[in-house]
Each structure stands twice: as structure tokens, then as C-alpha cells.
Protein backbone atom coordinates (compact mmCIF):
# COMPACT_ATOMS: atom_id res chain seq x y z
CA UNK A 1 -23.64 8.34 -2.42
CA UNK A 2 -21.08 6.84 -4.59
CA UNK A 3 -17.17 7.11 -4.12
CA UNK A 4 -17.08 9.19 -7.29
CA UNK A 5 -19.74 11.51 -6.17
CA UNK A 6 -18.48 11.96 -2.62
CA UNK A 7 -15.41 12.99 -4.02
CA UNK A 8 -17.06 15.47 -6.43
CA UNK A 9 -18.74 16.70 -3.03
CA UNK A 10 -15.53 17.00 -0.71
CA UNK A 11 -13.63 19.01 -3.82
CA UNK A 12 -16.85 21.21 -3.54
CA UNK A 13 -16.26 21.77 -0.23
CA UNK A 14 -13.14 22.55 -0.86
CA UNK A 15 -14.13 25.08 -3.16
CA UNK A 16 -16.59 26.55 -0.37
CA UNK A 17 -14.57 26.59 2.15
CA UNK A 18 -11.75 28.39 0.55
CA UNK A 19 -14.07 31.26 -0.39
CA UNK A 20 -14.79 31.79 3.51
CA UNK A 21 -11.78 31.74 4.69
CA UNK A 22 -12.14 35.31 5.86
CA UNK A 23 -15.10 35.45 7.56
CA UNK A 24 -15.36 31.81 8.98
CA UNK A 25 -12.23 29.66 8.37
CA UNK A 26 -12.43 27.41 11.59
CA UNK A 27 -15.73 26.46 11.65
CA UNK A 28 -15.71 25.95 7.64
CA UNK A 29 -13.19 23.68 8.32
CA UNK A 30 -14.48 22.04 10.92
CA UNK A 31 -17.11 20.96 9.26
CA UNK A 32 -15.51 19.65 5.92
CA UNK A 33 -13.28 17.73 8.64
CA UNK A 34 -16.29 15.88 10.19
CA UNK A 35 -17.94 15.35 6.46
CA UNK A 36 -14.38 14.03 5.57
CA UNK A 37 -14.29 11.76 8.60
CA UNK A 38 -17.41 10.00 8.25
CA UNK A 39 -16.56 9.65 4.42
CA UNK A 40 -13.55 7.94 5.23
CA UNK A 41 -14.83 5.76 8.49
CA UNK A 42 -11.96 7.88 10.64
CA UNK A 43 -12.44 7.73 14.56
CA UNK A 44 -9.94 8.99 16.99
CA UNK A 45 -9.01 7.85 20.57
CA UNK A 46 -8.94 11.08 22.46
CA UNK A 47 -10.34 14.79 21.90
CA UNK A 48 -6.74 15.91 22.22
CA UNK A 49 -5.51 13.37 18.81
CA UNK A 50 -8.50 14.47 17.20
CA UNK A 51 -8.04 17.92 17.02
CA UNK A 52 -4.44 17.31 16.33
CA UNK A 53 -5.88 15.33 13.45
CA UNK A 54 -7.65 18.51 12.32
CA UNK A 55 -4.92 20.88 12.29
CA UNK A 56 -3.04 18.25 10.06
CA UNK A 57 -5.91 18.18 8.01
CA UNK A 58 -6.45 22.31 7.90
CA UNK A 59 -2.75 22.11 6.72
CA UNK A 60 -3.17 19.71 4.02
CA UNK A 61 -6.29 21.80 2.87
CA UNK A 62 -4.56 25.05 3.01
CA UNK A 63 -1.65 23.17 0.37
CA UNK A 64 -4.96 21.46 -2.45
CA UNK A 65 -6.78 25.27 -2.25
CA UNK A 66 -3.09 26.71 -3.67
CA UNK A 67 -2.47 24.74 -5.75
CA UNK A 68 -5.89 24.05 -7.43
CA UNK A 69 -6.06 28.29 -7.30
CA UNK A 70 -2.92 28.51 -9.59
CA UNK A 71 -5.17 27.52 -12.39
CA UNK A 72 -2.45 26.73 -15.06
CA UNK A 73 -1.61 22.92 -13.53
CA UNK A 74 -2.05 19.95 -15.70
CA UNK A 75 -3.27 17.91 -12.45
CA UNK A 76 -5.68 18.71 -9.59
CA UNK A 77 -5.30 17.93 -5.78
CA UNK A 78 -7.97 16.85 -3.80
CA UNK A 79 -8.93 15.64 0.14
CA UNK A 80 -8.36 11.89 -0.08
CA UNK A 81 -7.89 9.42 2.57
CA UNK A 82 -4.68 10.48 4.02
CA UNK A 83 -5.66 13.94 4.53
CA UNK A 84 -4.99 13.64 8.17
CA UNK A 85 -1.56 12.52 7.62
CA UNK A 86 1.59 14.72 8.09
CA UNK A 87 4.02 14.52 4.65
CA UNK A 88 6.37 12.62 6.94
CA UNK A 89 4.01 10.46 8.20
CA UNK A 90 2.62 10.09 4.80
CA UNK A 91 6.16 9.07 3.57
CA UNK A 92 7.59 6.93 6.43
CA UNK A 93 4.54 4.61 5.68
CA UNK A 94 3.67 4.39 2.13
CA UNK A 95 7.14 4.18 0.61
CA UNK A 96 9.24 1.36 0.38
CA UNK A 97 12.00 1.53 -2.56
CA UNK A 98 15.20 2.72 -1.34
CA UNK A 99 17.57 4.98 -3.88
CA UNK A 100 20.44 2.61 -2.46
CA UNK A 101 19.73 -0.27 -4.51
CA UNK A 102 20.63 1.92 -8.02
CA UNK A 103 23.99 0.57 -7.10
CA UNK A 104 23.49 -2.81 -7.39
CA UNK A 105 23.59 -4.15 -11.31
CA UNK A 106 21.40 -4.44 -13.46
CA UNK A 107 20.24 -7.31 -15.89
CA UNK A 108 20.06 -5.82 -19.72
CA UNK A 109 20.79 -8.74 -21.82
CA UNK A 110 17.72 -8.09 -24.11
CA UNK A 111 15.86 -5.27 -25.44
CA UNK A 112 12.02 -5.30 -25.44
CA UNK A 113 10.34 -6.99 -28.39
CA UNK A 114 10.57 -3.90 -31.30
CA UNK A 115 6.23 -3.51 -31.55
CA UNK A 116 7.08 -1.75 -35.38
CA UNK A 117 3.06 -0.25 -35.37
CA UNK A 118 2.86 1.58 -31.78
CA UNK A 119 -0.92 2.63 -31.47
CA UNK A 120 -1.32 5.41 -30.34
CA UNK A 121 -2.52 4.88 -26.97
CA UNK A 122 -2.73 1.66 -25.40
CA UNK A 123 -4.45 0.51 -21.92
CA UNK A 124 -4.02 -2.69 -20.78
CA UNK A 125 -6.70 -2.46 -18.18
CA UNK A 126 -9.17 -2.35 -21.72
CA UNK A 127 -6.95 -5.71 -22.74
CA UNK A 128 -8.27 -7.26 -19.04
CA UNK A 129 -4.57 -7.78 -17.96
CA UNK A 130 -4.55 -5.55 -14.84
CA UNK A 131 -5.99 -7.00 -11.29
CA UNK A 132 -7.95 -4.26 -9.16
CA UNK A 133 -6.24 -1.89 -7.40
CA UNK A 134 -4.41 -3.13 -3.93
CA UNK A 135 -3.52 -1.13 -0.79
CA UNK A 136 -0.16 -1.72 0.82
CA UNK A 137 -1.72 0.07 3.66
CA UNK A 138 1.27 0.86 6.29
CA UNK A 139 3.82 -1.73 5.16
CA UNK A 140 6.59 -0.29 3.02
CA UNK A 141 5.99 -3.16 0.09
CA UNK A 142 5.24 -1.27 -3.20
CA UNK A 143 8.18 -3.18 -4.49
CA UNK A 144 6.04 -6.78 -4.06
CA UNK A 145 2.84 -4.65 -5.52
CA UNK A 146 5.01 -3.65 -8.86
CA UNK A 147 6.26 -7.20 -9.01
CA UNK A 148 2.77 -9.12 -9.30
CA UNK A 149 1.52 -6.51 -11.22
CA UNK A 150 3.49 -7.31 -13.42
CA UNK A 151 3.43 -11.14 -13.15
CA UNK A 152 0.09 -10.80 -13.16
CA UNK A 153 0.00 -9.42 -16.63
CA UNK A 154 2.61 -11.16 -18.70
CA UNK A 155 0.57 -14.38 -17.44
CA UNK A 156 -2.59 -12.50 -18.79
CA UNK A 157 -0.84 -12.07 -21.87
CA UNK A 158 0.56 -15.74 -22.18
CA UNK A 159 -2.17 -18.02 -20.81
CA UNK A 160 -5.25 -15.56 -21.21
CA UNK A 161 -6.14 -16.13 -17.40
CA UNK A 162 -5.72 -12.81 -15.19
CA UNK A 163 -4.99 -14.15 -11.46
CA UNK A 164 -4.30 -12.17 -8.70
CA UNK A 165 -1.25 -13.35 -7.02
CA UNK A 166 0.26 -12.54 -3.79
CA UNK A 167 2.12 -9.37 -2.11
CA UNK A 168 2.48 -11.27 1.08
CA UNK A 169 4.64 -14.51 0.14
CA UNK A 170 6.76 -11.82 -1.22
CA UNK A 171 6.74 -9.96 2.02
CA UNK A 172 7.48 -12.91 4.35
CA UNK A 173 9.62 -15.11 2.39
CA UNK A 174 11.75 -13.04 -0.05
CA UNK A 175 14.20 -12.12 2.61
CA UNK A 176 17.63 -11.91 0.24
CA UNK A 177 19.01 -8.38 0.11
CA UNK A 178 18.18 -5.96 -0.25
CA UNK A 179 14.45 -7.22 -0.15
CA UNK A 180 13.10 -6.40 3.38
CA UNK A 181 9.40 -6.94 3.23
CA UNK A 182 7.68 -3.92 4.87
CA UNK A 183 11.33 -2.29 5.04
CA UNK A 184 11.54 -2.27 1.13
CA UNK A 185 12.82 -3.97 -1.54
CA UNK A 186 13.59 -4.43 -5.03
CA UNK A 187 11.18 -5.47 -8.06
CA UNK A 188 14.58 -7.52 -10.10
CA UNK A 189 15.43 -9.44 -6.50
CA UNK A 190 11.75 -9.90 -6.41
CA UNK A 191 11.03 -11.63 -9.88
CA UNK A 192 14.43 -13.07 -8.92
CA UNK A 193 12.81 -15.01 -6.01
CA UNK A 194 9.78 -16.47 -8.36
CA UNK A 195 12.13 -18.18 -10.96
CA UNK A 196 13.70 -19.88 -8.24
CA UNK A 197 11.26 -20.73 -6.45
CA UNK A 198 9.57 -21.86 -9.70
CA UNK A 199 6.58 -19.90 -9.17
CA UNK A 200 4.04 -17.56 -6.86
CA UNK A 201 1.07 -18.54 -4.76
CA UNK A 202 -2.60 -16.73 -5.19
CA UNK A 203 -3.70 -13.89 -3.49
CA UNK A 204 -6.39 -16.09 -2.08
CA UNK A 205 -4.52 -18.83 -0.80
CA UNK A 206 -1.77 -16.39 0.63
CA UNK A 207 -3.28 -13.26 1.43
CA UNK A 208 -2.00 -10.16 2.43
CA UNK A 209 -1.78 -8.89 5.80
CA UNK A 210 0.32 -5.49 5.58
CA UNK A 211 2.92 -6.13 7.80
CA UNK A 212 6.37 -8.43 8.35
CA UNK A 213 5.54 -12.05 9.23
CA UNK A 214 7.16 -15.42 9.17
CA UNK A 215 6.97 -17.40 5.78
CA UNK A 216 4.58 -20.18 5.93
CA UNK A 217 6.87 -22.75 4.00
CA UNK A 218 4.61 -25.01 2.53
CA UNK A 219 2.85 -22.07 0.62
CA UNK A 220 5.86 -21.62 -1.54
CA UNK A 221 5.39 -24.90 -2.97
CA UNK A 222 1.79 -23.47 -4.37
CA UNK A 223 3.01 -21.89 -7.52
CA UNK A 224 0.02 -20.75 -9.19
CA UNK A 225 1.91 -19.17 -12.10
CA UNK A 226 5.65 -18.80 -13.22
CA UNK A 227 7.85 -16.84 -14.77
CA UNK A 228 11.02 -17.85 -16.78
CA UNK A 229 13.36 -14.61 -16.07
CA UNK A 230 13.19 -11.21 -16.05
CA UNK A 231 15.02 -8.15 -17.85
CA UNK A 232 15.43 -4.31 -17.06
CA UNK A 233 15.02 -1.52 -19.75
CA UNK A 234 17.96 0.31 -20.66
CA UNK A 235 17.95 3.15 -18.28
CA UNK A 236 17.23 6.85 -19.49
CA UNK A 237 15.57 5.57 -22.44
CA UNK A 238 12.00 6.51 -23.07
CA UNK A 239 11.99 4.69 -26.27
CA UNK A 240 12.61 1.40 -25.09
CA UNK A 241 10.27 1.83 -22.21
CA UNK A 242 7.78 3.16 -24.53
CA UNK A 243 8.31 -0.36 -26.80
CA UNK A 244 7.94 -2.37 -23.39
CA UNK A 245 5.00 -0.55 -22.15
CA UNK A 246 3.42 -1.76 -25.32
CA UNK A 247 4.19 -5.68 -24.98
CA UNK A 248 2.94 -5.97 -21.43
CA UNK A 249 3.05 -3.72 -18.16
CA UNK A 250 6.47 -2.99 -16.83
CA UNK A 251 7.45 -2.14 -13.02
CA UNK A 252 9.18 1.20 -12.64
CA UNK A 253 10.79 3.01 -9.52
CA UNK A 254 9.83 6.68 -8.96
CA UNK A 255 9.98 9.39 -6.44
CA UNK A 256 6.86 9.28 -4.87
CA UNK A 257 7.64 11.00 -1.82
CA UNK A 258 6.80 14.78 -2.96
CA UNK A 259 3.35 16.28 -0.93
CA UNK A 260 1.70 16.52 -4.02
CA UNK A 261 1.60 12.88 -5.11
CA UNK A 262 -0.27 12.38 -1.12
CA UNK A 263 -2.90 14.63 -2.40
CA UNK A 264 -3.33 13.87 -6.06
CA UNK A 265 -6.76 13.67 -7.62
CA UNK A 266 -6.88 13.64 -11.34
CA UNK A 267 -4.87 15.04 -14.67
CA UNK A 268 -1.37 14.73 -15.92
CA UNK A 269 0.82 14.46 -13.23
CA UNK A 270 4.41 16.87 -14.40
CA UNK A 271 5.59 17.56 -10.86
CA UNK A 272 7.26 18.92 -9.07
CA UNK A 273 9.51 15.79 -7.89
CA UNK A 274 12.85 14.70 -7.78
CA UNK A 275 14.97 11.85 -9.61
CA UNK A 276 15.73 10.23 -6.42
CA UNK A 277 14.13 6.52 -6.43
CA UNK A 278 11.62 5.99 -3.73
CA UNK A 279 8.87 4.17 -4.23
CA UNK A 280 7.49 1.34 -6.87
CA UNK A 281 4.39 1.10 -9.71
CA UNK A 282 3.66 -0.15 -12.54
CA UNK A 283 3.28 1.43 -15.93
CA UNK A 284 0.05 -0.11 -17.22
CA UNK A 285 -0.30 1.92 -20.83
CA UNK A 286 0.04 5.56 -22.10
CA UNK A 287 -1.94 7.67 -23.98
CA UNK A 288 -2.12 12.19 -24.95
CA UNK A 289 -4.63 14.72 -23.85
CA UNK A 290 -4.86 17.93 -25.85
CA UNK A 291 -1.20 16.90 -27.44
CA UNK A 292 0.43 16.01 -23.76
CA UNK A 293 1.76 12.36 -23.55
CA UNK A 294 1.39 10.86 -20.42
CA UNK A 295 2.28 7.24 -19.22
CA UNK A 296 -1.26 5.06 -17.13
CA UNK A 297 0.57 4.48 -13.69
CA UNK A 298 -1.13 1.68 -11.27
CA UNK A 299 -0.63 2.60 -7.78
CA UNK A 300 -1.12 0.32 -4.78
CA UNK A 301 -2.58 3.05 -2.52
CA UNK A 302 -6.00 1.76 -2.27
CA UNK A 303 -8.84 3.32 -4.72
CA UNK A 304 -9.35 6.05 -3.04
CA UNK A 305 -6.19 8.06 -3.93
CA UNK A 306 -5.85 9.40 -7.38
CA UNK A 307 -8.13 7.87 -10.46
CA UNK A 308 -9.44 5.49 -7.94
CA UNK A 309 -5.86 4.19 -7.68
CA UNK A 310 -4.58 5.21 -10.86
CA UNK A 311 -2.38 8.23 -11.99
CA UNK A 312 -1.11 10.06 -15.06
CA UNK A 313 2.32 10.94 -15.53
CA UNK A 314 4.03 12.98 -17.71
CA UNK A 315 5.99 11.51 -20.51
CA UNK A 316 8.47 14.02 -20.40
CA UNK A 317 10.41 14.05 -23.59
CA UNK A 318 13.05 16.65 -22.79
CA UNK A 319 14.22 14.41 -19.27
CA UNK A 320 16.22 11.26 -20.62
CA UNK A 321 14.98 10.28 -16.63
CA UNK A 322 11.72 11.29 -17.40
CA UNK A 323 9.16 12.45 -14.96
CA UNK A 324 10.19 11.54 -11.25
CA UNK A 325 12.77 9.57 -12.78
CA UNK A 326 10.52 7.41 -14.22
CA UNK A 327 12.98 5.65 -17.60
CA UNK A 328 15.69 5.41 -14.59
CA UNK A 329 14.83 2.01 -13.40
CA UNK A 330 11.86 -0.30 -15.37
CA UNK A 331 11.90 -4.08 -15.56
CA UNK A 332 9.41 -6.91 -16.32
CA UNK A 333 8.97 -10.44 -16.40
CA UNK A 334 9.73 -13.18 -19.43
CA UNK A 335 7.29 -16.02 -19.46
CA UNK A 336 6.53 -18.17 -22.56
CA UNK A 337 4.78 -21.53 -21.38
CA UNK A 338 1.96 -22.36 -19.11
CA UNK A 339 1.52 -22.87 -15.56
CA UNK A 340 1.36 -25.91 -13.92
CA UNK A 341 -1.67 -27.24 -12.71
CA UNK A 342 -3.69 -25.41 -10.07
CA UNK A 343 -3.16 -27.01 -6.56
CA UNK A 344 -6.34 -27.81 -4.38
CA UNK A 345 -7.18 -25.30 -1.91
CA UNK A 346 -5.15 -25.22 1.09
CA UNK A 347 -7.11 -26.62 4.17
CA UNK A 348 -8.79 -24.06 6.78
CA UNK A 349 -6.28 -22.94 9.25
CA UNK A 350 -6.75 -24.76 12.34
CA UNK A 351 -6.79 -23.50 15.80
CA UNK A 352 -4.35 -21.67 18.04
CA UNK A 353 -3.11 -23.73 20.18
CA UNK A 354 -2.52 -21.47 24.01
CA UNK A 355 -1.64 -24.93 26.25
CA UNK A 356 -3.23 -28.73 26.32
CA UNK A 357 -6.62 -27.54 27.81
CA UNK A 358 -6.76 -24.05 26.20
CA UNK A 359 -7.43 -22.71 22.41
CA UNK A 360 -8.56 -19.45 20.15
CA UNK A 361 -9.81 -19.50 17.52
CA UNK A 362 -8.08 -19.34 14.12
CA UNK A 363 -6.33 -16.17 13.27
CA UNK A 364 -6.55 -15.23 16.97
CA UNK A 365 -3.25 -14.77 19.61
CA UNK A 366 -3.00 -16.32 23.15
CA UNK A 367 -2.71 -13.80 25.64
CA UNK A 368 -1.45 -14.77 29.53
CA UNK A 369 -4.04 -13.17 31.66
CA UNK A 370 -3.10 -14.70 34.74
CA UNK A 371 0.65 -15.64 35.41
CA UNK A 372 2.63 -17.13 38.69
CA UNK A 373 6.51 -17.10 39.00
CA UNK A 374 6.38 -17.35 34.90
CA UNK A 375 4.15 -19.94 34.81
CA UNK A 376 1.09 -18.60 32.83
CA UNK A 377 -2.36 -20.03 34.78
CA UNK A 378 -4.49 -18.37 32.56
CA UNK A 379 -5.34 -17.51 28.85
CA UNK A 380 -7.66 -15.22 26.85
CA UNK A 381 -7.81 -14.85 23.57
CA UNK A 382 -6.91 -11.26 21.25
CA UNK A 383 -8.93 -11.50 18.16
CA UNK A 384 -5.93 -10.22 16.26
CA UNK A 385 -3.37 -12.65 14.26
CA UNK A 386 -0.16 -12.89 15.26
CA UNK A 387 -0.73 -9.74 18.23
CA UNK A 388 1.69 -8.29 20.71
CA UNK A 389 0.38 -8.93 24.21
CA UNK A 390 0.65 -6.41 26.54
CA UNK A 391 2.05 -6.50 29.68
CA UNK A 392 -0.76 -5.39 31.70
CA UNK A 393 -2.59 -8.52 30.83
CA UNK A 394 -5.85 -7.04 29.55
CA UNK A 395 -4.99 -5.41 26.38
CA UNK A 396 -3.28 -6.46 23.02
CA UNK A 397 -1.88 -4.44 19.67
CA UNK A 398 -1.25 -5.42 16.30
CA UNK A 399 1.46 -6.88 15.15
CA UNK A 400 2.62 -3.39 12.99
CA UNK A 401 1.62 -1.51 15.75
CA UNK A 402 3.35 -3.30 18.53
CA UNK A 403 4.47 -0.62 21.41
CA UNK A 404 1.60 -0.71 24.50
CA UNK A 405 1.10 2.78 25.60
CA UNK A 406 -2.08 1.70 27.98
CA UNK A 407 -2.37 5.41 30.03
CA UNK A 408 -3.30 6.67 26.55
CA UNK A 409 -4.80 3.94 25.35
CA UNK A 410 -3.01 4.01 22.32
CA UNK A 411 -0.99 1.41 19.89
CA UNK A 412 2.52 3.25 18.54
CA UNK A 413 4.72 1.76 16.14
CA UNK A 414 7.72 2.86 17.93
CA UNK A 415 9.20 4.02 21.53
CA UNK A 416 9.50 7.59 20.30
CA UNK A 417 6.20 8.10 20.26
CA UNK A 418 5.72 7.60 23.88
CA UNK A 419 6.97 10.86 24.68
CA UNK A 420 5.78 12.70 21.63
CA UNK A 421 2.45 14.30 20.22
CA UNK A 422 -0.08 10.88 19.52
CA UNK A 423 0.17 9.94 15.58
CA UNK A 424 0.01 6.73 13.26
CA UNK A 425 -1.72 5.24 16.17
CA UNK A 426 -4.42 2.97 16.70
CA UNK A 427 -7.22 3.51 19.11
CA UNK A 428 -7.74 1.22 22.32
CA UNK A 429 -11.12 -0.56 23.11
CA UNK A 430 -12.24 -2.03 25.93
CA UNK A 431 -15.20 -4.96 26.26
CA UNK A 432 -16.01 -7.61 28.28
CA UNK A 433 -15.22 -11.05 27.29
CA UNK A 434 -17.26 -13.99 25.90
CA UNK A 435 -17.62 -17.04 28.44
CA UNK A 436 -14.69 -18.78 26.25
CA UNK A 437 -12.32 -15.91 26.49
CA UNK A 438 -12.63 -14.62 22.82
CA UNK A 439 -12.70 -11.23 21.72
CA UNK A 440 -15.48 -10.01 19.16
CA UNK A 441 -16.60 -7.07 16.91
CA UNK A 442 -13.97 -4.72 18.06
CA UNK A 443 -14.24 -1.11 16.80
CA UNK A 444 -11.51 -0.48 14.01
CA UNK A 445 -9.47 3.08 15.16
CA UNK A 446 -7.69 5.41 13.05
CA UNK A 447 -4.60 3.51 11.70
CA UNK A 448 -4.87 0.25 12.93
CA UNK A 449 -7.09 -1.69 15.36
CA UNK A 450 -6.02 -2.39 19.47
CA UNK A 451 -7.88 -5.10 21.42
CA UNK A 452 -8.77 -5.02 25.40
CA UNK A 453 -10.76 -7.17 27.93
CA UNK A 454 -11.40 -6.88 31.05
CA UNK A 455 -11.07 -9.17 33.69
């Protein structure tokens, strides 16, 4: 079954199981739960988190059945991959653009190029100047998706070669305020960063990894493509954004953070949501549907939220902020010239390096198994880049998932959840070692991944 027909079937389900609430709610639900979790590869580490998981889920279901029931909304919900999710879980993970940075100035020293016959719809996914859509997964970075989105299609535009760039040399290396990788950031600071550093690596040479890590230097100097400066739309101006829109796809702040943008599906998206900046796209084209404008918004979500990562968005006429303050805050990228010549593929990564007799392979972490008076006698190797080693020696998280909690076999992302119901966790897996120490085929949990061995 295709994604597009498995999400027909779940919306069915929907359907079916609102229409028995009264005689057999649980086990309806139950059962669109499992159907949902095998759609969606989910696994949990306990009974106890699963069920949690379910009454999240129940929740969530309880909010798409009213609102699809109203019957008079422009836009439809729908079970989608973070179904399971709590709206503040939801939020603390897949936002990233703080309402702070409005403060800061903006650059305006040049209107967008006046397009005198606007068609009447335009798509520049049809024009082949949009990448596919990305998932920032956990890692607050819509701000670096919006920016090479962007990049990516002015360079479409200019040179007539669409390459995907990368989120992740963004992440590690554009550390000026108030850019923060997974902690936010700023599209403007962001295109800021490529002029000066006269250029952006690929996506395939520098690919991205969805959480915080150090900048690998010598990638900067791979520019793939540049960009000669950057300007903002005049804010509260739907005109201007409209005239932008329609030279090349523009990066935008919204407020992403109401539950109904979690749980979108399809149609015109006209809230409710506040003005409040809190999260970054990019505007990709706009069209009408029975006489309702609406701007093409590319998400970086993953495909399987929304129009397989796409939404519409009202082009609210009467708002001079538009539709989740959409006109507040829109930039984009100048280029005029070509790119500089590709450079050769970066070597394999070599690899890791535990002591002089010891190694793991590439992309793996050294983990002290055995250690005397700090002196570590022993290595094995987590199968997990750059992983945090726990301290009973057997057992290793990921990097965005760093806090051990080994009595419930659990990764956290903070110390709070020690003491607290188990959520945004990643499940703990225990197998025996290879002869060299290397950890293989690990189950992936719910969240992230966690790494044992045992002794």
C-alpha cells in the first residue's frame, strides 16, 4: 500500500472509529493505534510508555474527529506521524524561530523585481526549482531548512542546476547570534553566513544529522553554490511578497506552533494561529480554489505531514500580517553569476581512532568498557556517531538524546525526565557483541535509537 493510500485508509478509520464511539471507543481505538503504529514503524520500550503513547494518541484523535465534524473548514486534519506526540512535545521539538529576533533590523534596501504580468498561479515545484521535502526531525533548525530552500532555488533560477545543499553546515558552523543550530536561528543571519563564507557545501558532501555538532572546518571551503546578498520584503505587505513569490521562492517566519498545524492533512490552511513568529518555511508559489487565494508553503517536516510535506495557507487579504503572520518577516537571496567549479568529492571518513591498538569503525564512538584508576583498559565500539557513553559501561545514547536512564532503559533529552512520565525517548537494546567489539543492526525505538552490549 502506498503512502497516499494508507493515509486515505487511517482518515477512514478515523471516520469509523468516530461513529463507535458509543458502543466501543477503547477497543476502536486500540486498534487504529496498532494500524497507525505499524504504518509509521513506531515501537515502544515498555508496556507502561506504550499505553501512555495511546492515550496521547486517543487525545489527538478525539481533536481531528472535531474538527473534521464541523464541516464548514477550508482544511482537514488527519493522523500523521506525530500523532503520539503531546502539543508541547510536538512544539518543544519541531520549532526553532524565536519571536525575539523581530527586534533585530532588518535589511530593505531593495524592493523585489516589479513581475508587471502576475499569472495567476505560479508553482515553482512545476518550474523544477524546489529540492524534495527534508525532515528536521528533533533539531529546532527550520531556520537552516528556509535558508537552502531558498538558495536552492534562486541558483535553480540563475544557473538552471537544482542542488540540494546543506542544513547541517548551517547547524554546526553558523554560530553568530542569534543563530543557535538546533536552538534556532534566523534565515537573514543565515544567508548572512553564505556571502561570507563565499558559499554552501552539498547536502551530500555535508549531510545532515539532526542535532548540534562541531563544524568540520575544511567543509566550509566546499562552496558548491553562492549567493551575492540577501534582502527582506517590506513587512505587512502582501503585495510585495506576492511580487517576490513570483521571481523565486522566499523564506518566511510563521507561527507554527498552534495543534492544528501538528495534525494538518490537506486544504487551505486559515487558522486559527497567532502573529507571534515561531517557526520557518518557505513560500514556494500561490494559487485560488473556488475564489480563495492561498500561498504553496514547503515545510521541512518530513512527507508525511500535510501534502506530503507541503501546505496551503491562506492569503488573507484583510490581515496586513497575513495568515500566522505570514507578510511579517520574508527574505530571499540575490545571486546573479555562476558558481565556481564543483570540488572533488571529499575522501571517505576514516576510522575512529579509541587508543594506538584500538579502532571503530567510521561514524562509530569509543566507549571505555573496562577502566582502572581513570585509565581506560578497554574499548568497545557504539555504532552511533558522535554518542554519549554511559556510565555503566555497557550502554550508549545519541548524541540528541544524551541523559542515561539505564533502570528504564530509556534515552531522555533532559534530567527532568528522570523523575517524570517516559516521553521523547528512545528505546534501549541490548545484544551481544561482534569478536571486534562493534555494534550492528540495532533496532531503531520511538524517537531516537540507544545502543547496549553486553559484556
Amino acid at each position: 500500500m502506498n503512502p497516499s493510500s494508507l493515509s486515505v485508509f487511517l482518515l477512514t478509520l478515523v471516520l469509523v472509529s468516530h461513529t463507535c464511539l458509543s458502543s466501543s471507543s477503547s477497543q476502536t481505538t486500540s486498534e487504529l493505534f496498532e494500524v497507525w503504529c505499524r504504518k509509521y514503524g513506531k515501537s515502544y520500550s515498555s508496556a507502561q510508555e506504550k499505553l501512555y503513547r495511546l492515550s496521547v494518541f486517543e487525545d489527538n484523535l478525539v481533536f481531528v474527529t472535531q474538527h473534521n465534524d464541523m464541516g464548514n473548514s477550508s482544511y482537514t486534519l488527519s493522523l500523521n506521524d506525530f500523532s503520539d506526540l503531546t502539543h508541547h512535545e510536538f512544539k518543544s521539538s519541531r520549532l526553532g524561530f524565536s519571536p525575539t529576533f523581530l527586534s533585530l533590523k532588518r535589511k530593505s534596501d531593495r524592493k523585489p523585481s516589479v513581475v508587471r504580468d502576475l499569472p495567476s498561479s505560479l508553482d515553482w515545484r512545476k518550474k523544477g526549482a524546489v529540492t524534495n521535502v527534508k525532515d528536521q526531525g528533533s533539531c529546532g533548525a527550520c531556520w537552516a531548512f528556509s535558508t537552502t530552500g531558498a538558495i536552492e532555488g534562486i541558483n535553480k533560477i540563475v544557473t538552471g542546476s537544482l542542488i540540494s545543499l546543506s542544513e547541517q553546515e548551517l547547524v554546526d558552523c553558523d554560530r553568530v547570534y542569534p543563530n543557535n543550530g538546533c536552538n534556532g536561528g534566523l534565515m537573514d543571519d543565515a544567508f548572512r553566513f553564505v556571502i561570507d563564507n563565499n558559499g554552501i557545501d552539498t547536502e551530500e558532501d555535508y549531510p545532515y544529522k539532526g542535532w548540534d555538532d562541531t563544524c568540520i572546518k575544511k567543509k566550509l571551503k566546499r562552496n558548491a553554490v553562492t549567493i551575492d546578498d540577501y534582502t527582506d520584503v517590506p513587512s505587512n505587505d502582501e503585495e510585495q511578497l506576492l511580487q517576490a513569490v513570483a521571481s523565486q521562492p522566499v523564506s518566511v517566519g510563521i507561527s507554527g506552533s498552534d495543534m492544528a498545524f501538528q495534525l494538518y492533512s490537506k486544504g487551505i490552511f486559515n487558522g486559527p494561529c497567532s502573529t507571534s513568529l515561531d517557526h520557518a518555511v518557505l513560500i514556494v508559489g500561490y494559487g485560488s480554489e473556488n475564489g480563495v487565494d492561498y500561498w504553496i508553503v514547503k515545510n521541512s517536516w518530513g512527507t508525511n505531514w500535510g501534502m506530503n510535506g507541503y501546505m496551503h495557507m491562506l492569503r488573507d487579504h484583510s490581515n496586513p500580517k497575513g495568515i500566522c503572520g505570514i507578510n511579517t518577516l520574508a527574505s530571499y537571496p540575490i545571486k546573479t553569476g555562476e558558481n565556481p567549479p564543483l570540488p572533488p568529492p571529499s575522501p571517505p571518513p576514516g576510522p575512529t581512532r579509541c587508543n594506538i591498538f584500538t579502532h571503530c569503525a567510521a561514524g562509530e564512538t569509543c566507549c571505555c568498557a573496562k577502566r582502572v584508576v581513570g585509565i581506560c583498559f578497554s574499548w568497545r565500539c557504539c555504532e552511533l556517531d558522535s554518542a554519549v557513553c554511559c556510565k555503566d559501561q555497557r550502554h550508549c545514547c545519541p548524541r540528541d538524546y544524551p541523559i542515561c536512564d539505564t533502570e528504564r532503559t530509556l534515552c531522555l533529552q533532559s534530567n527532568e525526565q528522570l523523575s517524570t512520565q517516559p516521553h521523547a525517548t528512545g528505546n534501549l537494546t541490548s545484544k551481544a557483541l561482534e569478536s571486534r567489539g562493534s555494534l550492528r543492526k540495532s533496532s531503531r525505538g520511538w524517537g531516537s535509537m540507544i545502543r547496549g552490549w553486553i559484556l
